[in-house]
N, C-alpha and C. Protein backbone atom coordinates (compact mmCIF):
# COMPACT_ATOMS: atom_id res chain seq x y z
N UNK A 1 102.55 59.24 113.38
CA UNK A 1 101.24 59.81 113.54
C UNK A 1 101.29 61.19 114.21
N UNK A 2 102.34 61.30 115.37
CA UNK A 2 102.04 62.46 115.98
C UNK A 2 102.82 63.63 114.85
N UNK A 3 103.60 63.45 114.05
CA UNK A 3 104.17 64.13 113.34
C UNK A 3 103.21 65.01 112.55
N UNK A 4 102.33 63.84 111.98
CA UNK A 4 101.61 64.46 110.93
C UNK A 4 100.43 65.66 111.51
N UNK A 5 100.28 65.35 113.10
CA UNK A 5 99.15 66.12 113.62
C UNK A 5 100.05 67.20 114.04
N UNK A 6 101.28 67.76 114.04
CA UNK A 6 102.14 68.44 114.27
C UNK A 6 102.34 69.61 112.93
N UNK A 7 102.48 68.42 112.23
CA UNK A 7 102.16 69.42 110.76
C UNK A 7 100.92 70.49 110.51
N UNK A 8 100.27 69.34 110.42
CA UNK A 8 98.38 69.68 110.68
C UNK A 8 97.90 70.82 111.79
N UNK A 9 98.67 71.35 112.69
CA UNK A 9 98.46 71.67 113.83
C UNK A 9 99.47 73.42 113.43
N UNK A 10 100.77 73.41 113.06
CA UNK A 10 101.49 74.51 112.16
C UNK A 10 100.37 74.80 111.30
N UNK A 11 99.95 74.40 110.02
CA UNK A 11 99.56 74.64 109.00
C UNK A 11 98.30 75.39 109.15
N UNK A 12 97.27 74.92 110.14
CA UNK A 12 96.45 75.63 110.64
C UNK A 12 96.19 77.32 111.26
N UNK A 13 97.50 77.22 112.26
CA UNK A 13 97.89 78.36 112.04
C UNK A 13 98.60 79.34 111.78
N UNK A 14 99.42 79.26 110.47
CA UNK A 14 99.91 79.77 109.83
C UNK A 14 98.59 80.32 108.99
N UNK A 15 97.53 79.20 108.44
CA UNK A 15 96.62 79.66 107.70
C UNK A 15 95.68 80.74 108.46
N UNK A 16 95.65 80.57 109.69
CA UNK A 16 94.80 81.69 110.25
C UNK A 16 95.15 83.16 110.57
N UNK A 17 97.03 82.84 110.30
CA UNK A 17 97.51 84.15 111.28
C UNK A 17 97.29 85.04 109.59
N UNK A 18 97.71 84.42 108.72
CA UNK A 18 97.07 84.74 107.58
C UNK A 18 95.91 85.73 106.91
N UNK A 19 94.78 84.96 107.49
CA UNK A 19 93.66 84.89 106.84
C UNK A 19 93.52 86.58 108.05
N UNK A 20 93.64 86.22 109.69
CA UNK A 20 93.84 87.51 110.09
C UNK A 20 94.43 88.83 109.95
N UNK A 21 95.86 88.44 109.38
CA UNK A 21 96.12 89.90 108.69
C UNK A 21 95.51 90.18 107.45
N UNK A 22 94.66 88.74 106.50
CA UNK A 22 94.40 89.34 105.39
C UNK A 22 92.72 90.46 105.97
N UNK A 23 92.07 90.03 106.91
CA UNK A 23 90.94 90.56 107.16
C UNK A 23 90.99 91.97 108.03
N UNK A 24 92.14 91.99 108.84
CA UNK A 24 92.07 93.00 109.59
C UNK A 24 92.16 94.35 109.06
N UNK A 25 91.08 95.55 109.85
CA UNK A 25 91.84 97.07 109.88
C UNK A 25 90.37 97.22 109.38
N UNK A 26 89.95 96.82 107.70
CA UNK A 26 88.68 98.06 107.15
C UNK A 26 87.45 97.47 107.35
N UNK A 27 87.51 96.03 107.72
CA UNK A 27 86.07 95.54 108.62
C UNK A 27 85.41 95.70 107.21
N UNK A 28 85.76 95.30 105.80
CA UNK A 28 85.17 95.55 104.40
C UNK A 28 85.69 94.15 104.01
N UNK A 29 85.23 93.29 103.85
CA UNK A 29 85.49 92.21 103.17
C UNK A 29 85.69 92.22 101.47
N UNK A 30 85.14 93.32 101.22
CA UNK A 30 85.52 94.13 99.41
C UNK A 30 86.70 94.44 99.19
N UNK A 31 87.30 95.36 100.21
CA UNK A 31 88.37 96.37 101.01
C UNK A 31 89.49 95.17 99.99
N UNK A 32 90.29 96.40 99.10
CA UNK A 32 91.22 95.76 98.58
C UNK A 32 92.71 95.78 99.29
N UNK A 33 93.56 95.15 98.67
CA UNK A 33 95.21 95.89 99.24
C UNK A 33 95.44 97.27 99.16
N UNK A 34 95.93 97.49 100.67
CA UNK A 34 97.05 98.99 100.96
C UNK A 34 96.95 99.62 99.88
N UNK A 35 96.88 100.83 99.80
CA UNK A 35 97.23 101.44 98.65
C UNK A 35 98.22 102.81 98.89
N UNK A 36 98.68 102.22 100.40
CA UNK A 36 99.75 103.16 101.12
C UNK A 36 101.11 103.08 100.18
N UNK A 37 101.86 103.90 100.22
CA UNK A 37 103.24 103.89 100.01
C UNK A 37 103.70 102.99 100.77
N UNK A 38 105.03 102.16 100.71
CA UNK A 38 105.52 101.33 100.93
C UNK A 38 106.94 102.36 102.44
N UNK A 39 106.37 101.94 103.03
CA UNK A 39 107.87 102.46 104.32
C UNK A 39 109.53 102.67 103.68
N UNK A 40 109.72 103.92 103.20
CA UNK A 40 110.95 103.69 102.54
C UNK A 40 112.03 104.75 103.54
N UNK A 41 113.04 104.23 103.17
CA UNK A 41 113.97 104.47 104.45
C UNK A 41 113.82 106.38 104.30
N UNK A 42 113.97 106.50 103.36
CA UNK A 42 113.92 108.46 103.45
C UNK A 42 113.03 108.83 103.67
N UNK A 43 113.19 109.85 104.71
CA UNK A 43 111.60 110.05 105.10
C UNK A 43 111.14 111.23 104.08
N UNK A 44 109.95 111.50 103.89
CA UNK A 44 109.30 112.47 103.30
C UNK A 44 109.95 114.11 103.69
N UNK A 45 109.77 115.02 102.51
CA UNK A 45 110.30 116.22 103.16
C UNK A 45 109.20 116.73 103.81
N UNK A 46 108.13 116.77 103.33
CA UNK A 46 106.85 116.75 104.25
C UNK A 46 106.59 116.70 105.27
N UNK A 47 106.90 117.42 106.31
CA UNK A 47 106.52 116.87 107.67
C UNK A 47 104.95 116.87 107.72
N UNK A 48 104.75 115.37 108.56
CA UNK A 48 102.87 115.49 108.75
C UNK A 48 102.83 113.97 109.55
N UNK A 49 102.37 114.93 110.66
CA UNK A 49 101.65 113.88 111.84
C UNK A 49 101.05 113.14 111.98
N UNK A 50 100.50 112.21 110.27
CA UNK A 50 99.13 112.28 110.36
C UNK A 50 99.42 110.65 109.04
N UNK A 51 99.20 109.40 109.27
CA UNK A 51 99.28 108.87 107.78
C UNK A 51 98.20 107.40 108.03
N UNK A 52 97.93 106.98 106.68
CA UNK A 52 97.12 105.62 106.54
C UNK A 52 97.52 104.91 106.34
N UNK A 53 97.48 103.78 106.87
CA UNK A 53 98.00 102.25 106.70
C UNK A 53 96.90 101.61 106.05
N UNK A 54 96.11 101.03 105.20
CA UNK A 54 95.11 100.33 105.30
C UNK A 54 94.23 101.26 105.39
N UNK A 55 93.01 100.34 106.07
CA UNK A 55 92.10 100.55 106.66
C UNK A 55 91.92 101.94 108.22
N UNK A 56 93.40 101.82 108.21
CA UNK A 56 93.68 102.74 109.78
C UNK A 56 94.36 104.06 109.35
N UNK A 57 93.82 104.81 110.25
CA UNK A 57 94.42 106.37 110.20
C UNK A 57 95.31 106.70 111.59
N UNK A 58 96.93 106.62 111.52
CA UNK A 58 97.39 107.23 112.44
C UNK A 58 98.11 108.54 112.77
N UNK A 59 97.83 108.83 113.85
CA UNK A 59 98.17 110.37 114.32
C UNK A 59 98.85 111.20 115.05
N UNK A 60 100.31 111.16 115.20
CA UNK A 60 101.00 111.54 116.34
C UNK A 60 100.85 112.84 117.07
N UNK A 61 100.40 112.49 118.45
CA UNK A 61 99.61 113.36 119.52
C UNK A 61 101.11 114.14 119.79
N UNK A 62 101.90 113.38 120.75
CA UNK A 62 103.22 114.02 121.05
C UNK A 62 104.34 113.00 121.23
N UNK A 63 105.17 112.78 121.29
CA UNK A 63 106.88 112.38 121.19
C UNK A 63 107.32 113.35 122.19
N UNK A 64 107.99 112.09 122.74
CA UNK A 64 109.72 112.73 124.06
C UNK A 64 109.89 111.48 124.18
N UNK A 65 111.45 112.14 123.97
CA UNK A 65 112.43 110.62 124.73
C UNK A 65 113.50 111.46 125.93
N UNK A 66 113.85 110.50 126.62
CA UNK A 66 114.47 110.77 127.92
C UNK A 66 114.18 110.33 129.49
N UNK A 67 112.96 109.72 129.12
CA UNK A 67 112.09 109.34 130.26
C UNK A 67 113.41 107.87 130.78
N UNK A 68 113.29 107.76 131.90
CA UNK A 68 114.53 107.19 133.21
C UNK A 68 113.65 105.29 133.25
N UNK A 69 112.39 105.85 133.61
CA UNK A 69 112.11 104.94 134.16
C UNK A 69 110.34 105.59 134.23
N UNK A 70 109.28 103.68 134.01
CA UNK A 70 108.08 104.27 133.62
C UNK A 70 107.14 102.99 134.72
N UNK A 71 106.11 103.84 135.07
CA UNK A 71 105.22 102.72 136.18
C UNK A 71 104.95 103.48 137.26
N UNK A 72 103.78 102.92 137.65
CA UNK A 72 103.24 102.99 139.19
C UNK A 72 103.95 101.80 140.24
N UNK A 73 103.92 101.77 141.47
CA UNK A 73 104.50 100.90 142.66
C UNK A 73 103.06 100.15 142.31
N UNK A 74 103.35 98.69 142.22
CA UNK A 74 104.76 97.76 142.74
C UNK A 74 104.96 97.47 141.04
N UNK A 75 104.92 97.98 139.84
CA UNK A 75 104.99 97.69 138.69
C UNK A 75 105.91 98.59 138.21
N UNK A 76 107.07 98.80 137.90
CA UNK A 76 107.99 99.95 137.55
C UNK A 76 108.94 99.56 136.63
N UNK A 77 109.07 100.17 136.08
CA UNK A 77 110.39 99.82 134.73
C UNK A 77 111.21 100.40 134.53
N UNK A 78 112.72 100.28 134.98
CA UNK A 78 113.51 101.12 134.70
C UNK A 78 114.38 100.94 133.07
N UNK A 79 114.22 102.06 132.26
CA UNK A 79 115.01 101.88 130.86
C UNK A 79 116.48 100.84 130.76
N UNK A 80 116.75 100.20 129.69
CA UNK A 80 118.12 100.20 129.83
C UNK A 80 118.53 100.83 128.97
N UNK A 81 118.10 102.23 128.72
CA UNK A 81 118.59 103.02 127.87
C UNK A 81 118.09 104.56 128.27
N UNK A 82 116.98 105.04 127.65
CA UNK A 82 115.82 105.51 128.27
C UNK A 82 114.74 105.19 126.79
N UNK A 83 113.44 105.72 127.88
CA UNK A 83 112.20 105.32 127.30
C UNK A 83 112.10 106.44 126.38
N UNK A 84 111.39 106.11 124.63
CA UNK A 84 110.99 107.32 124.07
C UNK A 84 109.62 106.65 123.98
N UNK A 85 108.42 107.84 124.30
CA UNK A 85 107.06 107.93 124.49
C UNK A 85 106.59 108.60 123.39
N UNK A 86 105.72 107.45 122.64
CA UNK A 86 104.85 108.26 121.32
C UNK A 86 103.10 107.99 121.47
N UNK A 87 102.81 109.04 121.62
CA UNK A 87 100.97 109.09 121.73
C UNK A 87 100.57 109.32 120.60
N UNK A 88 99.77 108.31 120.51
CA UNK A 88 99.29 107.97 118.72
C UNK A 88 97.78 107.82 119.08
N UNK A 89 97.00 108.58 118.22
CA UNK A 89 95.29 108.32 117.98
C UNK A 89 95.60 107.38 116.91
N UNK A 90 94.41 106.08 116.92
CA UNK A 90 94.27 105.53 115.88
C UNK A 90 92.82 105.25 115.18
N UNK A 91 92.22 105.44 113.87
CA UNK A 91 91.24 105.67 113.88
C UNK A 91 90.88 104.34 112.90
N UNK A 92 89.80 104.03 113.11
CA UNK A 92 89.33 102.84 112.01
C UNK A 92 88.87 103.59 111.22
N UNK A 93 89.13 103.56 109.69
CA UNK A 93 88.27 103.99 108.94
C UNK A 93 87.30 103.27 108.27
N UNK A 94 86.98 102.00 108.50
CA UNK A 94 86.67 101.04 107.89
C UNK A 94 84.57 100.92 108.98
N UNK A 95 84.34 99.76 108.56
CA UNK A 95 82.87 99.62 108.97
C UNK A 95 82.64 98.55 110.73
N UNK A 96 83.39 98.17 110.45
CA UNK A 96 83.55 96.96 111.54
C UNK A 96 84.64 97.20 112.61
N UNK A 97 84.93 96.17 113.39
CA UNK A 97 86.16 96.40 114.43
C UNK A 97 87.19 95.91 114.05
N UNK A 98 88.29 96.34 114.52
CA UNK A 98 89.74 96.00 114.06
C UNK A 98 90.89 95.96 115.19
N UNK A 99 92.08 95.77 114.84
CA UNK A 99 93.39 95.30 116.10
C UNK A 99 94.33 96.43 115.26
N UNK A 100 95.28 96.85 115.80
CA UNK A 100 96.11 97.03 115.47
C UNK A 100 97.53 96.59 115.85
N UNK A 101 99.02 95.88 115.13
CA UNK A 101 99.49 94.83 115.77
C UNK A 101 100.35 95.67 116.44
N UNK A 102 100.67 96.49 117.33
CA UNK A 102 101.31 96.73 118.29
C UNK A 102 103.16 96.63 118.09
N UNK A 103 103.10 95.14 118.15
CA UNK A 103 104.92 95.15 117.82
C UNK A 103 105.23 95.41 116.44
N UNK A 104 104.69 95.86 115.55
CA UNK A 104 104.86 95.93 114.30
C UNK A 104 105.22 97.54 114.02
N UNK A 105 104.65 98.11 114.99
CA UNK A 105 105.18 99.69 114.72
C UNK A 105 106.79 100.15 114.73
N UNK A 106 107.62 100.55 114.30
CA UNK A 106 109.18 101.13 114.00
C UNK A 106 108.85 102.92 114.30
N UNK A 107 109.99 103.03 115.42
CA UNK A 107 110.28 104.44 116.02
C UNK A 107 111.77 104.06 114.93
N UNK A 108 112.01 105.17 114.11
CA UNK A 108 113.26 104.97 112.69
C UNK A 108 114.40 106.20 113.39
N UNK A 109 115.67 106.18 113.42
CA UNK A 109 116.21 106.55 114.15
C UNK A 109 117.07 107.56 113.19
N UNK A 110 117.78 108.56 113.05
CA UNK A 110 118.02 109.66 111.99
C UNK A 110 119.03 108.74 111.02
N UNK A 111 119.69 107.96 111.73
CA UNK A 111 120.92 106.83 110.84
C UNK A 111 120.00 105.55 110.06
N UNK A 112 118.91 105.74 110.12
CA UNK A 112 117.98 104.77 109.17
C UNK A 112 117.29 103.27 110.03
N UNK A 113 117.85 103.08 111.54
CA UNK A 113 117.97 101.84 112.36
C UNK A 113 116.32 102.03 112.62
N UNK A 114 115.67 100.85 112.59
CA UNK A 114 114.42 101.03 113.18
C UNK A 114 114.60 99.98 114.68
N UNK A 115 113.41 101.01 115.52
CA UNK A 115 113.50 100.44 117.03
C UNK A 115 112.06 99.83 117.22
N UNK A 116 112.11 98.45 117.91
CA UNK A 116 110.21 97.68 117.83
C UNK A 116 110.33 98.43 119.71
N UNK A 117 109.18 98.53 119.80
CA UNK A 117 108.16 98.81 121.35
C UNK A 117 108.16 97.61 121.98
N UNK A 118 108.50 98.30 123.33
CA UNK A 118 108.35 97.41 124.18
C UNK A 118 107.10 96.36 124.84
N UNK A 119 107.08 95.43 124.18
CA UNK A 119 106.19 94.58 124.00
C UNK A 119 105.44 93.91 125.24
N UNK A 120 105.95 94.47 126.66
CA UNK A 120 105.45 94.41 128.20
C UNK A 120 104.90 95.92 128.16
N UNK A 121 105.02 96.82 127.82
CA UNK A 121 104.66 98.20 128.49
C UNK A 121 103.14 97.90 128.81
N UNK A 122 102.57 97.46 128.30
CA UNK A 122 100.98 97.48 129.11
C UNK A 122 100.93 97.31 130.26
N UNK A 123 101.75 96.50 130.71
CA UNK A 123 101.81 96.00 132.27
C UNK A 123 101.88 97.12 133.15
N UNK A 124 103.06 98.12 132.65
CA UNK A 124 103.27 98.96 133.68
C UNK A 124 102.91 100.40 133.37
N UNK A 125 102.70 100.31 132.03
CA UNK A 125 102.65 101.75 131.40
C UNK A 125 101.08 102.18 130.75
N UNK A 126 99.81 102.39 132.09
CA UNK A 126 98.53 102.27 131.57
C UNK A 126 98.00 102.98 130.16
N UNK A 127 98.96 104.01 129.86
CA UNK A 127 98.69 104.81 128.66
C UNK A 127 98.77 103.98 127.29
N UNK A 128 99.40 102.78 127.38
CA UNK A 128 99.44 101.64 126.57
C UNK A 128 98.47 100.68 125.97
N UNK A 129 97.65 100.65 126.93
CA UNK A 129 96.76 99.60 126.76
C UNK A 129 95.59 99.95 126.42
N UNK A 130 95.23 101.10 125.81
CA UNK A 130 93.84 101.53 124.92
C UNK A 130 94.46 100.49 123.42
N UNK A 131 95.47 100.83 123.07
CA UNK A 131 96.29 100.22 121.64
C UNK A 131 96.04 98.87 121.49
N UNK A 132 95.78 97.99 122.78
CA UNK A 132 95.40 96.21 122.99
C UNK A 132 94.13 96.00 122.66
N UNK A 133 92.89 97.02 122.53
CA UNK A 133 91.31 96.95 122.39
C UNK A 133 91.16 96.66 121.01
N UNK A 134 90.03 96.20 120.52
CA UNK A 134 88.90 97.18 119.26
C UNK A 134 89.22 97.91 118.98
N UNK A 135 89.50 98.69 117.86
CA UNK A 135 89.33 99.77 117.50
C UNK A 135 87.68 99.81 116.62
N UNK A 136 87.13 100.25 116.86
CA UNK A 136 85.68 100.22 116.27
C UNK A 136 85.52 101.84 115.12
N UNK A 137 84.81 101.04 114.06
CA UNK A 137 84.92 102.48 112.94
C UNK A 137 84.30 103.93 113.80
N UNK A 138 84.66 104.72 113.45
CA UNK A 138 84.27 106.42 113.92
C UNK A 138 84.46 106.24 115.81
N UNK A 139 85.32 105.47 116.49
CA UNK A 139 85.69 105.81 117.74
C UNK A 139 86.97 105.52 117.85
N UNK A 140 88.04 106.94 117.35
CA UNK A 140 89.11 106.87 117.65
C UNK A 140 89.38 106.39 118.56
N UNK A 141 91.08 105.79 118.94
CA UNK A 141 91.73 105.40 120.35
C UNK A 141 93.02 106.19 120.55
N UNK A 142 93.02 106.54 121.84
CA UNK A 142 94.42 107.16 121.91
C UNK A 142 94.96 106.17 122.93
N UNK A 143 96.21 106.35 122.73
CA UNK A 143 97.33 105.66 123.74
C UNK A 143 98.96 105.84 123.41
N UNK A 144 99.83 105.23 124.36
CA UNK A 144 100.85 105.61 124.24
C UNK A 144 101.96 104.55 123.76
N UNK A 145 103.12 104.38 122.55
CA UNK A 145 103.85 103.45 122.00
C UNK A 145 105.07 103.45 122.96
N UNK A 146 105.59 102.56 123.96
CA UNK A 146 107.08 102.65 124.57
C UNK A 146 107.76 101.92 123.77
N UNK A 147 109.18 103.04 124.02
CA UNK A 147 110.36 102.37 123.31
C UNK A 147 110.96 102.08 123.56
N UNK A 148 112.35 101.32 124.24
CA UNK A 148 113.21 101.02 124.95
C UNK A 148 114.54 101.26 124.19
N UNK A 149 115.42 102.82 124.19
CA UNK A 149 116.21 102.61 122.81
C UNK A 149 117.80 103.16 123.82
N UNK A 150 118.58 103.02 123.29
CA UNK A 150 120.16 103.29 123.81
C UNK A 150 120.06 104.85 123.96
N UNK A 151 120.63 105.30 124.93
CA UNK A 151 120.38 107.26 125.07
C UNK A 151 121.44 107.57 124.11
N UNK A 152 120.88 108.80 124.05
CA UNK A 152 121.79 109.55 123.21
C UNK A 152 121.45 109.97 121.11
N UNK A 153 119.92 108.97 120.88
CA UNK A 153 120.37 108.36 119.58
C UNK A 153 119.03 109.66 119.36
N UNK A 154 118.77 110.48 117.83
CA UNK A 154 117.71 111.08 117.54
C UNK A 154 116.73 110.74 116.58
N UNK A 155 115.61 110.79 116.61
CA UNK A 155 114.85 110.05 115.89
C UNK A 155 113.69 111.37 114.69
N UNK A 156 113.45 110.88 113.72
CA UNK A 156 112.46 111.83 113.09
C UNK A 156 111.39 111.14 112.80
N UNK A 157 111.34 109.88 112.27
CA UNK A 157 109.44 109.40 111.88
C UNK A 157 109.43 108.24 112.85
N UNK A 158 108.56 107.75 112.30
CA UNK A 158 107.57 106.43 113.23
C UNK A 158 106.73 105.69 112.07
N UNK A 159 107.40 104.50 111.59
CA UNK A 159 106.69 103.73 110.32
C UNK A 159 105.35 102.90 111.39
N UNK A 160 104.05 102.98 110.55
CA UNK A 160 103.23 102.60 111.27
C UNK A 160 102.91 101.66 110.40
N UNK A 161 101.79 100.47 110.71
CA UNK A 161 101.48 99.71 110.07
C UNK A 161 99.92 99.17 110.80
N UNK A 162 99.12 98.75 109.79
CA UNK A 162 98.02 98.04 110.09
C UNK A 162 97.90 96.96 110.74
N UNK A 163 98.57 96.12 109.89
CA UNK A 163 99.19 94.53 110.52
C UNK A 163 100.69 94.18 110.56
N UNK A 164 100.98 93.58 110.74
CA UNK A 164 102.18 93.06 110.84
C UNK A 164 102.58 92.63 109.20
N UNK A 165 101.83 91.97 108.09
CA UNK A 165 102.22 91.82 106.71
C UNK A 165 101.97 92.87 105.88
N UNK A 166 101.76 94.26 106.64
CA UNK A 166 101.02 95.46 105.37
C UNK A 166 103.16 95.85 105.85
N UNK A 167 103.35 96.62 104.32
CA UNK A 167 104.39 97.71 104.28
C UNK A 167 104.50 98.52 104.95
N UNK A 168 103.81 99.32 105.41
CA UNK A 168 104.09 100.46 106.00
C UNK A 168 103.61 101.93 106.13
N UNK A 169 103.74 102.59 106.78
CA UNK A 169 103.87 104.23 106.32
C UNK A 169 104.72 105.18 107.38
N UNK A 170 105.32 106.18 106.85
CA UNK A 170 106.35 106.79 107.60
C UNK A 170 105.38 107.96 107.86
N UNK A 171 105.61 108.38 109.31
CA UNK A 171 105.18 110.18 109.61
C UNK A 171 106.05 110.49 110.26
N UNK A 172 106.26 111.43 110.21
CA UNK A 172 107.24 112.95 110.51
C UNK A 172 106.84 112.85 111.79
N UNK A 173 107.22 112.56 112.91
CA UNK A 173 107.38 113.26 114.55
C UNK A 173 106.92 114.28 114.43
N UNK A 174 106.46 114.83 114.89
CA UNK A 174 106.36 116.63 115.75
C UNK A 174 107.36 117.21 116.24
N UNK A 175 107.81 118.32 115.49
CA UNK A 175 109.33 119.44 115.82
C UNK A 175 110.33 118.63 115.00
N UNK A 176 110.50 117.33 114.54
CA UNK A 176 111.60 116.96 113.44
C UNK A 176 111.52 117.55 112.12
C-alpha cells in the first residue's frame, strides 16, 4: 500500500514540475513553444548582449570575474576558485507573472565547458535575489548571476534559459 502512495506521490510531481515549466515565462496560455534557437556550442559571430528565451528577454548589464570572496559580516563566501559576476535585466514579455529558473543558466567557458551558479548566492550575495521574485510583464528585474569557477579559465557567452526544459539561448558577454 505504501508503495503505491509513493508512486502516486512521484507521479504527481513530476506532473506538476511539468505542467510548470510548460506554463511558465509568457503568462499566455495560447503562447506556443520557444521559437529561440537552440544553445549551440559556437557562439554567434555576433556579439549582442541582449537574447529571448521564451517568453523572457535577457540582458547582460556587466561581467567580471576575479572577485576573492563575496558577502557582508557574518554571511561571507570565500571562492574556491574565484567568483565570476554577471548582471542580467530580465524582462517578461508576456501578460502575467513569471520565475525564472535560476540554476538553469550556463556561464560557457572559451573550451565549450558550461559552469551552473551558485545556487546559495542569495544568502550572501543581495544583488542575487531580485532573480528569486515575479517577474511581472513591463517591470524589468535586475540582479546579479554568481559563479563559482576554477581561476584562470576565460569565458565569452552566457546560455540563458526560461525554464529549466526550454533549450536555450547564447549572448555574447560584453568586451568578448
Amino acid at each position: 500500500m505504501s508503495a503505491v502512495v509513493a508512486v502516486l506521490i512521484v507521479l504527481g510531481c513530476l506532473w506538476g514540475v511539468f505542467r510548470l515549466a510548460d506554463s511558465a515565462g509568457s503568462g499566455d496560455p495560447q503562447a506556443g513553444p520557444s521559437t529561440a534557437a537552440p544553445a549551440s556550442r559556437a557562439p554567434s559571430k555576433k556579439p549582442s548582449p541582449v537574447a529571448t528565451d521564451g517568453g523572457i528577454r535577457f540582458t547582460v548589464k556587466d561581467f567580471s570575474c576575479g572577485v576573492a570572496q563575496i558577502g557582508k559580516l557574518p554571511l561571507v563566501k570565500q571562492a574556491k576558485g574565484e567568483f565570476c559576476l554577471v548582471q542580467i535585466q530580465v524582462e517578461n514579455l508576456g501578460s502575467g507573472g513569471t520565475y525564472i529558473w535560476q540554476g538553469s543558466q550556463r556561464l560557457r567557458d572559451t573550451d565549450g565547458n558550461d559552469h551552473k551558479p551558485d545556487d546559495w548566492s542569495w544568502l550572501y550575495n543581495e544583488a542575487t535575489r531580485p532573480l528569486y521574485g515575479e517577474i511581472k510583464a513591463g517591470r524589468p528585474v535586475t540582479g546579479t548571476l554568481v559563479f563559482d569557477v576554477p581561476k584562470g579559465l576565460s569565458f565569452d557567452v552566457l546560455v540563458v534559459k526560461q525554464h529549466a526544459l526550454s533549450d536555450g539561448t547564447v549572448i555574447r558577454l560584453p568586451g568578448r
